[in-house]
N, C-alpha and C. Protein backbone atom coordinates (compact mmCIF):
# COMPACT_ATOMS: atom_id res chain seq x y z
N UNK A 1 194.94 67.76 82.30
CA UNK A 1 193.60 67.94 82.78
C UNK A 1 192.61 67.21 81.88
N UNK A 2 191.47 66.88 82.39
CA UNK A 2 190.55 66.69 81.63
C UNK A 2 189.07 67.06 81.91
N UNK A 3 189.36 68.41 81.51
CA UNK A 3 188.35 69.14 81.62
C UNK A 3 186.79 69.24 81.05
N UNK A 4 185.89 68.29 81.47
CA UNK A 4 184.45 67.83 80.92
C UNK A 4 183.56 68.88 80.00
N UNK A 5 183.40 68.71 79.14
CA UNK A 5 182.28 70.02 78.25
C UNK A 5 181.21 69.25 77.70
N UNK A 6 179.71 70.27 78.56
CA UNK A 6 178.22 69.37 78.30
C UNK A 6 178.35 70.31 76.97
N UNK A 7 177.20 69.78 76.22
CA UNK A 7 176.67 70.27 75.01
C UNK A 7 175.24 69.75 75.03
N UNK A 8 174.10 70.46 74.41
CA UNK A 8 172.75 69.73 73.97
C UNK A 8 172.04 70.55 75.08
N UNK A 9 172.07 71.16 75.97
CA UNK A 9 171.18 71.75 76.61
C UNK A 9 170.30 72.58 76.33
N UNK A 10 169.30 73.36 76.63
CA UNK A 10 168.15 74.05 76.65
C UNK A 10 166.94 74.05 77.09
N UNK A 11 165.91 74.83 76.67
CA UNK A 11 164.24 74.62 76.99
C UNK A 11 163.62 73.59 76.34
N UNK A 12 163.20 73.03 77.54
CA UNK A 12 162.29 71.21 76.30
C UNK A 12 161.17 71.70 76.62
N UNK A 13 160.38 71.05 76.21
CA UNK A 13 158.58 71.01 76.41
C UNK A 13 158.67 69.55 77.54
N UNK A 14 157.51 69.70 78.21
CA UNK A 14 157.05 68.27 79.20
C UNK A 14 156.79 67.32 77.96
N UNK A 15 157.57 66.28 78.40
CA UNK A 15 156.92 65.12 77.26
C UNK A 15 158.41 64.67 76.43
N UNK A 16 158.85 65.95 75.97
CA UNK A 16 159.98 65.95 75.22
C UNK A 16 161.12 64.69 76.00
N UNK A 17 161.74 64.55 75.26
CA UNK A 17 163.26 63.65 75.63
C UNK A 17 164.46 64.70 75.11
N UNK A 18 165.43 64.03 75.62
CA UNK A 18 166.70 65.24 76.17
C UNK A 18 168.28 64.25 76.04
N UNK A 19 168.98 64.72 75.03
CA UNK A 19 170.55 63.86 75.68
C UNK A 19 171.00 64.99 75.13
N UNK A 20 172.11 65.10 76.61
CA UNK A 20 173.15 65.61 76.39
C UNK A 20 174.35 64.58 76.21
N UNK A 21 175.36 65.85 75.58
CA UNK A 21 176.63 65.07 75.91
C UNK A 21 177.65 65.68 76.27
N UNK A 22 179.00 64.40 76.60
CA UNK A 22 179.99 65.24 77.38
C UNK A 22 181.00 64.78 76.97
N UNK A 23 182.49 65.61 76.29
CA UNK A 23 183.44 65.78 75.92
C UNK A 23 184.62 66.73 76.44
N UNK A 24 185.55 65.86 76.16
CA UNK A 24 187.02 66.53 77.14
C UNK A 24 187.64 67.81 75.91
N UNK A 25 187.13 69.26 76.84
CA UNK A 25 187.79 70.55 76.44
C UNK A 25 189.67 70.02 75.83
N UNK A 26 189.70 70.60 74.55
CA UNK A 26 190.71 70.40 74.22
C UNK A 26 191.78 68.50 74.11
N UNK A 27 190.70 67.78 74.43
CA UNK A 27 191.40 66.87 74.84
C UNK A 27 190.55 65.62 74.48
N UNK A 28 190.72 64.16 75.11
CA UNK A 28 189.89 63.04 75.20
C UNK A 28 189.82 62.12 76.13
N UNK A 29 188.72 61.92 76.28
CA UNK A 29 188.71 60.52 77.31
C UNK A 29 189.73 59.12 77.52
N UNK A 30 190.20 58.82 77.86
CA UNK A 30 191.23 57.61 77.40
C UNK A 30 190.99 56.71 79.05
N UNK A 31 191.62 55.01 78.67
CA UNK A 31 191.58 54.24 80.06
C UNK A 31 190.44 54.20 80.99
N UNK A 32 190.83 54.25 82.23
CA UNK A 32 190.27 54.11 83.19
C UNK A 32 189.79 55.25 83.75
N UNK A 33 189.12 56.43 82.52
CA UNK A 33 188.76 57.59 83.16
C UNK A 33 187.04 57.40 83.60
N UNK A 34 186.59 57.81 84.75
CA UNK A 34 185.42 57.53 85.03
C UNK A 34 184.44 58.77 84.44
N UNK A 35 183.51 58.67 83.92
CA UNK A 35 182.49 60.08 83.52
C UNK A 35 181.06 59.78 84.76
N UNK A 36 180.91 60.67 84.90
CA UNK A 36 179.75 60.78 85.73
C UNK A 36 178.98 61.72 85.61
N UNK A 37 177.54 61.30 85.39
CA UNK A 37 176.15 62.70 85.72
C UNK A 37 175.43 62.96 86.31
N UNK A 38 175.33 64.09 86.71
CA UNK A 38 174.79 64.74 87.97
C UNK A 38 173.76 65.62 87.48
N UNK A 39 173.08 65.78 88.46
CA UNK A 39 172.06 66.98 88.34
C UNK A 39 171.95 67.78 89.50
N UNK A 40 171.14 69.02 89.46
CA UNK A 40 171.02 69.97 90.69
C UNK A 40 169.84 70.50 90.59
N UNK A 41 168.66 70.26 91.13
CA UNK A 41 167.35 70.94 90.92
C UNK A 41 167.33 72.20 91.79
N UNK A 42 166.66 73.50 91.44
CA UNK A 42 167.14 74.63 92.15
C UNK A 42 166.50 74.49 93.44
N UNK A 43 167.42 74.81 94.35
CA UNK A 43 167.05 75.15 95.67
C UNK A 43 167.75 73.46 96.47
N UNK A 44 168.04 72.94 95.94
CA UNK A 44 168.45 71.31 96.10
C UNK A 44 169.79 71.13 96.22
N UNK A 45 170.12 69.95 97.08
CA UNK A 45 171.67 69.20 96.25
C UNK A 45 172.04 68.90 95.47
N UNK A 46 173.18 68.71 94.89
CA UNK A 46 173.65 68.19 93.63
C UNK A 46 173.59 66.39 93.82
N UNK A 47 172.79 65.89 93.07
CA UNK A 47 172.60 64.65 93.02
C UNK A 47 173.33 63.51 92.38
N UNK A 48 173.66 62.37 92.15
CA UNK A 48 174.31 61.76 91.20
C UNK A 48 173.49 61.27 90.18
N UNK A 49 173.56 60.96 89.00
CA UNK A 49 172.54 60.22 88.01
C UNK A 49 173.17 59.04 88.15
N UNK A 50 174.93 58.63 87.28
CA UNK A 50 174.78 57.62 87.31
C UNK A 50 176.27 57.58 86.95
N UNK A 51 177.65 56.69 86.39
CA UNK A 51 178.66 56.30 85.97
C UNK A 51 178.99 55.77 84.98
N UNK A 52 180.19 56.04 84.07
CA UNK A 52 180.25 54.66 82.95
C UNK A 52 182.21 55.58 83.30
N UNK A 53 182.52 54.04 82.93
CA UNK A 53 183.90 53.69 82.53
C UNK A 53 183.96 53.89 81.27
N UNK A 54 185.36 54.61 81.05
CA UNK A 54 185.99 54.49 79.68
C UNK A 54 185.84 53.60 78.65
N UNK A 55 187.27 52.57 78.81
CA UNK A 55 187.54 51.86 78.45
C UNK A 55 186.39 50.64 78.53
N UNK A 56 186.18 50.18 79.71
CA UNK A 56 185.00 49.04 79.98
C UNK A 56 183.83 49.40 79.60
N UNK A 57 183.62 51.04 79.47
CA UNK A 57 181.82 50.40 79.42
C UNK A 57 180.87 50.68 80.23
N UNK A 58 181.72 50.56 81.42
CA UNK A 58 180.80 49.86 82.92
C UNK A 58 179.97 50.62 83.07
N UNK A 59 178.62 50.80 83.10
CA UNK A 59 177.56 51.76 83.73
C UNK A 59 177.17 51.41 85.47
N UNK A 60 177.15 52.67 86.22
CA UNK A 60 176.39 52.06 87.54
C UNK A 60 175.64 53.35 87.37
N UNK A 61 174.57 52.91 88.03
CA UNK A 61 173.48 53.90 88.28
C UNK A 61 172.53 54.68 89.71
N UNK A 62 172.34 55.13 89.75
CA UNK A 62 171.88 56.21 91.49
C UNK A 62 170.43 54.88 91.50
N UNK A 63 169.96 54.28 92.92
CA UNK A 63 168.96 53.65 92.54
C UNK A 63 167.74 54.54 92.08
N UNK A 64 167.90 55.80 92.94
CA UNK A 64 166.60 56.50 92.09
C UNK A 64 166.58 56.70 91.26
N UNK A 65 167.84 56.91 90.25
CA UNK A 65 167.67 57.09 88.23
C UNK A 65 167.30 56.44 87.65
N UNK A 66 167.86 54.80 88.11
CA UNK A 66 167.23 54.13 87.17
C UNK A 66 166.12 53.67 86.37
N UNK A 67 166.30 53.63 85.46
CA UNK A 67 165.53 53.29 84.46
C UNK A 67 164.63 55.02 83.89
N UNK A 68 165.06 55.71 84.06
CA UNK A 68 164.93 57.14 84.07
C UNK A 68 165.85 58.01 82.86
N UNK A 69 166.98 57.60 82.98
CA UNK A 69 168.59 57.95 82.61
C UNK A 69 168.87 56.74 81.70
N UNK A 70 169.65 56.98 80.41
CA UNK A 70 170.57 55.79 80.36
C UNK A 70 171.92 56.78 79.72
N UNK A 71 173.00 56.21 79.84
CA UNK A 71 174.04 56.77 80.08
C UNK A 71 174.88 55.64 79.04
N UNK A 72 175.55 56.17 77.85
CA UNK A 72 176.59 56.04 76.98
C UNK A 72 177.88 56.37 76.93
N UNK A 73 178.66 55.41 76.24
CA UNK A 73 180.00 56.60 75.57
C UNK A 73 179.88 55.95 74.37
N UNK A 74 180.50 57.16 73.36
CA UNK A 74 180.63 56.40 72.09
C UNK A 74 182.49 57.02 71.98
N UNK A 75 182.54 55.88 71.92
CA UNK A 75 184.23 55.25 71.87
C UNK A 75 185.17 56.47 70.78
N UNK A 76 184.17 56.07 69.58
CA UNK A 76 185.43 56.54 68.52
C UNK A 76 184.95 58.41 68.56
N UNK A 77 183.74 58.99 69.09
CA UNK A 77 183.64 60.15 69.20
C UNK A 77 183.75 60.66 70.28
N UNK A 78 184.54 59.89 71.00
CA UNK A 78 185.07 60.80 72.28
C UNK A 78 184.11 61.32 73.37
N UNK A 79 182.55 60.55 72.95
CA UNK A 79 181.97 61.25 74.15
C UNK A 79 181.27 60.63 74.83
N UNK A 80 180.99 61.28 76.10
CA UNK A 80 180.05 60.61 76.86
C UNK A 80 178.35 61.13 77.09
N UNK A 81 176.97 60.42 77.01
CA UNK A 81 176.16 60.50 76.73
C UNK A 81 175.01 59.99 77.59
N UNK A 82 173.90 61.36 77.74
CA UNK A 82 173.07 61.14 79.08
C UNK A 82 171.79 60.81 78.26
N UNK A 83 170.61 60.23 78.02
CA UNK A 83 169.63 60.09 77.17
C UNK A 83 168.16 60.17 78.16
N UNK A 84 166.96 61.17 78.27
CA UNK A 84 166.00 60.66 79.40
C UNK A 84 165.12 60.95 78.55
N UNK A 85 163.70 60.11 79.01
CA UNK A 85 162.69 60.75 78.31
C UNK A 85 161.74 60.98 79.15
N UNK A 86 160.70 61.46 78.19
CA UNK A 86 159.60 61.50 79.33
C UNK A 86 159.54 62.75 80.14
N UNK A 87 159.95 64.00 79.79
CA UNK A 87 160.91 65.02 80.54
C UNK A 87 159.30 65.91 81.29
N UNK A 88 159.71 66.07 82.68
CA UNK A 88 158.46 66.61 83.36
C UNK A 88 159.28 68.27 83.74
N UNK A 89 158.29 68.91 84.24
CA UNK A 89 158.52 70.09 84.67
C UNK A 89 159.54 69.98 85.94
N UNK A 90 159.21 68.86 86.80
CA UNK A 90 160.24 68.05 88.09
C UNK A 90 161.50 68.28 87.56
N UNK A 91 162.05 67.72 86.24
CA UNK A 91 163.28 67.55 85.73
C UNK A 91 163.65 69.06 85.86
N UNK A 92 163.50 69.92 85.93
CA UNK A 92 164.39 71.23 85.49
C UNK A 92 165.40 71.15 86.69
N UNK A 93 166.62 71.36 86.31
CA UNK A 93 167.77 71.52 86.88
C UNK A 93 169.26 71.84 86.07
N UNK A 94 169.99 71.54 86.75
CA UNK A 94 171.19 72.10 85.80
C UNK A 94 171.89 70.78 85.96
N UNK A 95 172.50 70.45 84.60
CA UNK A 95 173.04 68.54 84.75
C UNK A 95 174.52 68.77 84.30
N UNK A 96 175.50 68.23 85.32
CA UNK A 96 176.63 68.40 85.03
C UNK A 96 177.24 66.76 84.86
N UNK A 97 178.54 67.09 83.53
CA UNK A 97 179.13 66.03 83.54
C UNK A 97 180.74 66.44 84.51
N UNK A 98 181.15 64.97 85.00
CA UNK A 98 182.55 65.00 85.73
C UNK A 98 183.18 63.98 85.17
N UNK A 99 184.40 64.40 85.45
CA UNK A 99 185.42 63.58 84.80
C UNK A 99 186.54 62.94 86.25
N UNK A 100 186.88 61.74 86.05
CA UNK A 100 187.79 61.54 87.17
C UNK A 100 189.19 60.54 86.34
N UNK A 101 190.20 60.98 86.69
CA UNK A 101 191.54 60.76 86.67
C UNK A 101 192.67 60.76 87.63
N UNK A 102 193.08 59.62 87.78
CA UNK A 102 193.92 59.67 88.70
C UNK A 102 193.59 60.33 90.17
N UNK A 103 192.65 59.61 90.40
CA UNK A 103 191.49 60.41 91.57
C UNK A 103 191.43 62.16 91.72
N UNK A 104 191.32 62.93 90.52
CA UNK A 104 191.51 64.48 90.16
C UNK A 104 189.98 64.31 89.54
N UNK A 105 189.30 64.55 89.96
CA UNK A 105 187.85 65.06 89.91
C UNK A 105 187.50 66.32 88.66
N UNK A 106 187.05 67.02 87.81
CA UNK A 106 187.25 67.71 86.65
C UNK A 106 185.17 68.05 87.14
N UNK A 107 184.73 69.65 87.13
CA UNK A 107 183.36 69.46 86.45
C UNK A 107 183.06 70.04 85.44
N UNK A 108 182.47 70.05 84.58
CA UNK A 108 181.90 70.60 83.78
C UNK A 108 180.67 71.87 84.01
N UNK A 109 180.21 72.94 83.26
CA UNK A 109 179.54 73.75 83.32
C UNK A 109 178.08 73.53 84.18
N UNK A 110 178.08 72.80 83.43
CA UNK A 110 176.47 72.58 83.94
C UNK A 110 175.47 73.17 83.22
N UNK A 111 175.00 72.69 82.28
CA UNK A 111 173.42 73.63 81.50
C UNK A 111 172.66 73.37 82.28
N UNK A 112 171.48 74.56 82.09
CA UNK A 112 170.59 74.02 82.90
C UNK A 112 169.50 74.11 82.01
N UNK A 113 168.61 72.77 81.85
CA UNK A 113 167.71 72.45 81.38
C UNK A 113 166.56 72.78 81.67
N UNK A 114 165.51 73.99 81.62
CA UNK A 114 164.37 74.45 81.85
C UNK A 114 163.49 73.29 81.33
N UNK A 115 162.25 72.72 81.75
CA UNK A 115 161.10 71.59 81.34
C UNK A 115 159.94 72.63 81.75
N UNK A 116 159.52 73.16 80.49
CA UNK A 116 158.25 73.77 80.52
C UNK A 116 156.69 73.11 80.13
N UNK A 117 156.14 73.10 81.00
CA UNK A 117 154.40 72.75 80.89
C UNK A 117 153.78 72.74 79.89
């Protein structure tokens, strides 16, 4: 399995900037595993933010995130990394990371990030 675990969540202030990150419970990212972040604003769908590849790198992004989101991995610490700034009261939702392997889909908890006024 590779079971996704966010970390870094909580109450920001409007204005504030925010990264979480995301690491494999008991385990690590390796190859061609895809990470992906999502969000869910309450009362809403679960949205996509954006993608990065393992091994490559590769970032793709939701056209509405961009430039909103930027999205990391850092290689030798095993994790993967959501960075936004600018954080409005709009932003509150709960942001989950996923993991995909061998087309086996994995989500993570989901914090949910309160953006207070």
């Amino acid at each position: 399995q590779v079971q996704p675990a966010e970390s870094g969540g909580g109450v920001v202030q409007a204005g504030d900037s925010l990264t979480l990150s995301c690491s494999v419970s008991g385990g690590t990212f390796v190859g061609d595993d895809m990470v992906a972040w999502y969000r869910q604003a309450p009362g809403k769908e679960r949205e996509v933010i954006g993608t990065i590849t393992w091994d490559a790198g590769s970032r793709h992004y939701a056209d509405s995130m961009r430039g909103r989101f930027t999205i990391y991995r850092n290689y030798h610490e095993t994790r993967a990394w959501r960075h936004m700034n600018g954080l409005n009261p709009e932003n509150t939702a709960s942001y989950y990371c996923s993991s995909q392997r061998d087309s086996v889909v994995y989500w993570g908890q989901g914090p949910q990030v309160p953006v207070s006024s």
